[in-house]
Protein backbone atom coordinates (compact mmCIF):
# COMPACT_ATOMS: atom_id res chain seq x y z
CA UNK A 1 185.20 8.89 160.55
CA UNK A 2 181.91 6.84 160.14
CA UNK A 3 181.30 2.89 160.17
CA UNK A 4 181.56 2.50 156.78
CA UNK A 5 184.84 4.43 156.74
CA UNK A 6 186.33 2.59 159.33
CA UNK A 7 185.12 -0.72 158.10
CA UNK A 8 187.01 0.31 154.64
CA UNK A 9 190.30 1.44 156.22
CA UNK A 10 190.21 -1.94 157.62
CA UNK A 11 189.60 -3.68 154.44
CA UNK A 12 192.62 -2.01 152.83
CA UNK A 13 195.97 -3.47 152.43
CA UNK A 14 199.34 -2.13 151.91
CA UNK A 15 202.26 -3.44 150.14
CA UNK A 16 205.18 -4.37 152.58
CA UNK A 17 207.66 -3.15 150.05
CA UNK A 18 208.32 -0.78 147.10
CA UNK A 19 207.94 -2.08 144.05
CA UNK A 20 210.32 -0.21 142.10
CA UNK A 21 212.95 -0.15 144.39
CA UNK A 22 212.02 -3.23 146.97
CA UNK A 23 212.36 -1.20 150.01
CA UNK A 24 210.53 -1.84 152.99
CA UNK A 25 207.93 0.93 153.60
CA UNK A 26 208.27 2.15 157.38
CA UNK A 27 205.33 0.15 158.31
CA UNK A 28 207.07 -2.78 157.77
CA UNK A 29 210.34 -1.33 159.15
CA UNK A 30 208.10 -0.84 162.56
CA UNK A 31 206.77 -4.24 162.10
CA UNK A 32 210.35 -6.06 162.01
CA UNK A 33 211.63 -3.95 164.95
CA UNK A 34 208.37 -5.04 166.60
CA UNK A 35 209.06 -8.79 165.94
CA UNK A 36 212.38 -8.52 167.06
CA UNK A 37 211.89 -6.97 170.22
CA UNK A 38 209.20 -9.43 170.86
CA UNK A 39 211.72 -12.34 170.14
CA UNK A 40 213.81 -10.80 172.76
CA UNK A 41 211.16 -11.49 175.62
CA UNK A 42 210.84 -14.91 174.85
CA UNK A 43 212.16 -16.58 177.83
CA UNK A 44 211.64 -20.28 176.52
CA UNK A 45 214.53 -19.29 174.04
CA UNK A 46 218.03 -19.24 174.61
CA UNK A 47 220.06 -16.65 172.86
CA UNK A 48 221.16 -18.87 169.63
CA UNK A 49 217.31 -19.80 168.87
CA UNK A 50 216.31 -15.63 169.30
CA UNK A 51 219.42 -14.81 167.02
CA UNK A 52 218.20 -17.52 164.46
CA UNK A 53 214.30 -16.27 164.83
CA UNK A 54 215.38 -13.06 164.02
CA UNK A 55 217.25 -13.47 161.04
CA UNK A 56 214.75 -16.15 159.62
CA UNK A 57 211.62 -13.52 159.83
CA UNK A 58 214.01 -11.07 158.35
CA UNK A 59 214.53 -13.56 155.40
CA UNK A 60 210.71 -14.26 155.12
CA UNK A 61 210.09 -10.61 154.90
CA UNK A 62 212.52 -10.34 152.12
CA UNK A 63 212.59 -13.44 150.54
CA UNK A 64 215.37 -15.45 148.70
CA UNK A 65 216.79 -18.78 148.23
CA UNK A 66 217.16 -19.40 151.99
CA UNK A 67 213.15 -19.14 153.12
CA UNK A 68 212.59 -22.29 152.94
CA UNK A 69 215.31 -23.26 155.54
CA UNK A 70 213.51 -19.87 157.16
CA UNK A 71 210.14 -21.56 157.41
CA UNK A 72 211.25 -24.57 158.86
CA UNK A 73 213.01 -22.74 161.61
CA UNK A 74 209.91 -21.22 162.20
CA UNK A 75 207.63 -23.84 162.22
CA UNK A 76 210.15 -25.50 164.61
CA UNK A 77 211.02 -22.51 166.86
CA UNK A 78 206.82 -22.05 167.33
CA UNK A 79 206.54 -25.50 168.53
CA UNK A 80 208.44 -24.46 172.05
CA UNK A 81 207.23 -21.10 172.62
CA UNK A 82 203.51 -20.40 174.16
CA UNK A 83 200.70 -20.03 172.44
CA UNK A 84 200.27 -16.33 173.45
CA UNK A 85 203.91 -15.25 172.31
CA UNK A 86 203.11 -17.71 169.34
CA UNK A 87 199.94 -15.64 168.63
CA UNK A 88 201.46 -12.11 168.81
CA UNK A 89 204.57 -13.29 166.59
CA UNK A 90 202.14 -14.80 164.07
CA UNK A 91 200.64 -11.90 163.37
CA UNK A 92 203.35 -9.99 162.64
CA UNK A 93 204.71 -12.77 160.61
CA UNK A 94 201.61 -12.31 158.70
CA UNK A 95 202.11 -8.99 158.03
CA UNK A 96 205.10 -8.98 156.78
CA UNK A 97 205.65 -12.61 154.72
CA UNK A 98 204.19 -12.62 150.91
CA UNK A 99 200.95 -14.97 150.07
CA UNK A 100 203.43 -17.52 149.10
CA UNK A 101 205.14 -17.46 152.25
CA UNK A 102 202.23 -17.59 154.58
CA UNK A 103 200.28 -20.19 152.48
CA UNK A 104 203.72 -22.58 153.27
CA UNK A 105 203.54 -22.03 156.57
CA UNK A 106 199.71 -22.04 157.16
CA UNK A 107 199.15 -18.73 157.95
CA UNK A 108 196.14 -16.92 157.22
């Protein structure tokens, strides 16, 4: 594949869900499993804050009336973790969460 290729792959976004049926696509399936098992590792957490992590980025990825309360777990689960494990869950975070989502939580 040339530069230009590549560059355009790049450029090209997929929808986290179905929009007929509002399924998560397996990419996003991967990208959950990948948060979650990231969560796990966090050492600065103890098990309550990991179980309530999980189930917040679950709701952001799926959205309802509870994301708010979801965001502001976030926001104050992110405050005691590192930077790096910060970093690598942000991302995902980002992949997942709608514009709406991200913009309330100051993600990119």
């Amino acid at each position: 594949m040339g530069p230009f290729i590549t560059r355009l792959a790049r450029l090209r976004t997929f929808p986290p869900y179905c929009p007929d049926c509002g399924n998560p696509f397996p990419w996003t399936e991967e990208r959950l499993k990948a948060a979650h098992d990231l969560i796990e590792e966090l050492d600065e957490l103890t098990g309550d804050e990991k179980t309530r992590l999980n189930e917040s980025i679950s709701e952001l990825a799926h959205g309802s009336a509870q994301t708010p309360v979801a965001i502001t777990r976030i926001k104050k689960i992110a405050l005691k973790i590192g930077k790096g494990s910060w970093t690598l869950l942000e991302k995902i975070i980002t992949d997942v969460a709608s514009d709406t989502v991200k913009k309330t939580i100051g993600l990119p």
